[in-house]
Protein backbone atom coordinates (compact mmCIF):
# COMPACT_ATOMS: atom_id res chain seq x y z
CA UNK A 1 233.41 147.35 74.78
CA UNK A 2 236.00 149.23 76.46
CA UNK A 3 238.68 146.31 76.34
CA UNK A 4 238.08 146.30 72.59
CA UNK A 5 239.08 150.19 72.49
CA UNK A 6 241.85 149.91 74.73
CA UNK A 7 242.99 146.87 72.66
CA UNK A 8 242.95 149.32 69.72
CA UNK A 9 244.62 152.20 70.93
CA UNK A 10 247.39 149.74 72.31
CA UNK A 11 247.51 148.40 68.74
CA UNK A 12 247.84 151.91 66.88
CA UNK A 13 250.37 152.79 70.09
CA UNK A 14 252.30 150.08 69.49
CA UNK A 15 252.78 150.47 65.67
CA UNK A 16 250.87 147.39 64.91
CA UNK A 17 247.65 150.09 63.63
CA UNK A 18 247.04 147.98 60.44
CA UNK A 19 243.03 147.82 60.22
CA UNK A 20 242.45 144.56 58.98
CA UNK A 21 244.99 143.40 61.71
CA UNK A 22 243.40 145.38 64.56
CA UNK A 23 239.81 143.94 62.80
CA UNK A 24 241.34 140.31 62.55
CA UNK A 25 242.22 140.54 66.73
CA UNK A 26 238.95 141.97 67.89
CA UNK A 27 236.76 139.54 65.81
CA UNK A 28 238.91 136.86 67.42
CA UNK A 29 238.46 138.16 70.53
CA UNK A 30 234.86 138.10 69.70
CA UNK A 31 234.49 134.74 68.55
CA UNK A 32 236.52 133.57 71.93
CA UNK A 33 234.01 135.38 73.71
CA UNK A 34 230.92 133.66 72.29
CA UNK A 35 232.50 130.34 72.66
CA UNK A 36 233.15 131.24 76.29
CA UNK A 37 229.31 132.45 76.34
CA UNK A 38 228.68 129.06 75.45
CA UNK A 39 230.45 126.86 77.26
CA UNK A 40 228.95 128.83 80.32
CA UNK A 41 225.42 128.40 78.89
CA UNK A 42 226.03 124.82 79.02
CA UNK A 43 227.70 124.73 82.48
CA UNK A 44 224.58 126.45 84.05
CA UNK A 45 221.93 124.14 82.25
CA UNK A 46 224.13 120.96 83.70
CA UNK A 47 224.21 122.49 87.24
CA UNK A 48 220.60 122.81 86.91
CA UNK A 49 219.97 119.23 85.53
CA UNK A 50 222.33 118.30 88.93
CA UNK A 51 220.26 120.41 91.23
CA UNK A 52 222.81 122.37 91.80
CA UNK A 53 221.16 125.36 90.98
CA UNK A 54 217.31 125.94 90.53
CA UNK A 55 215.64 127.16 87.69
CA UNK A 56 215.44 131.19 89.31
CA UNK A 57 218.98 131.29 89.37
CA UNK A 58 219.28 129.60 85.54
CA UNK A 59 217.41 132.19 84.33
CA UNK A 60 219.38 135.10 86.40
CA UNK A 61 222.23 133.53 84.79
CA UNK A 62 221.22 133.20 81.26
CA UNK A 63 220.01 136.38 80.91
CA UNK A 64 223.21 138.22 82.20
CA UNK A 65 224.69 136.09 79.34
CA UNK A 66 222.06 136.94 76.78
CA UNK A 67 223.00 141.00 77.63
CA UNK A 68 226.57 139.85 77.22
CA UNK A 69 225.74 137.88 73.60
CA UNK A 70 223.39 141.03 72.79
CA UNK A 71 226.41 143.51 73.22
CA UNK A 72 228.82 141.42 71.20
CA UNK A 73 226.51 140.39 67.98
CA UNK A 74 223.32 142.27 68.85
CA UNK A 75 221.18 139.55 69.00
CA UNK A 76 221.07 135.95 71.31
CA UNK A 77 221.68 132.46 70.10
CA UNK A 78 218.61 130.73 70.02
CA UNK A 79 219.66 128.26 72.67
CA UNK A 80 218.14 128.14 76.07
């Protein structure tokens, strides 16, 4: 949350302030950050198919990512 202020001020700083462009950046941003959120979700579930991980650590793991999903959207996909 603070990288999406900082990215704001920088914006309004830099004369780029325009709303829906500042808007248009930080829901990209967001979006980039779900997909990331997902691609890790399906990293962690592979490891665990491998044995790589066990099923403690998968679930250590998934829920740092649900907090992550939670403070993005305010709710978690309904994966997992």
């Amino acid at each position: 949350m603070a990288l999406d202020y900082e990215e704001k001020l920088l914006a309004l700083q830099s004369g780029e302030g325009d709303d829906a462009q500042a808007a248009n950046r930080l829901a990209r941003r967001r979006d980039l950050t779900l997909a990331l959120i997902a691609r890790k979700r399906s990293t962690i579930v592979r490891l665990r198919d491998e044995r790589a991980i066990d099923d403690t650590v998968l679930r250590q793991i998934q829920a740092e990512l649900d907090a992550e999903e939670v403070r993005l959207v305010g709710t978690p996909s309904a994966e997992g």
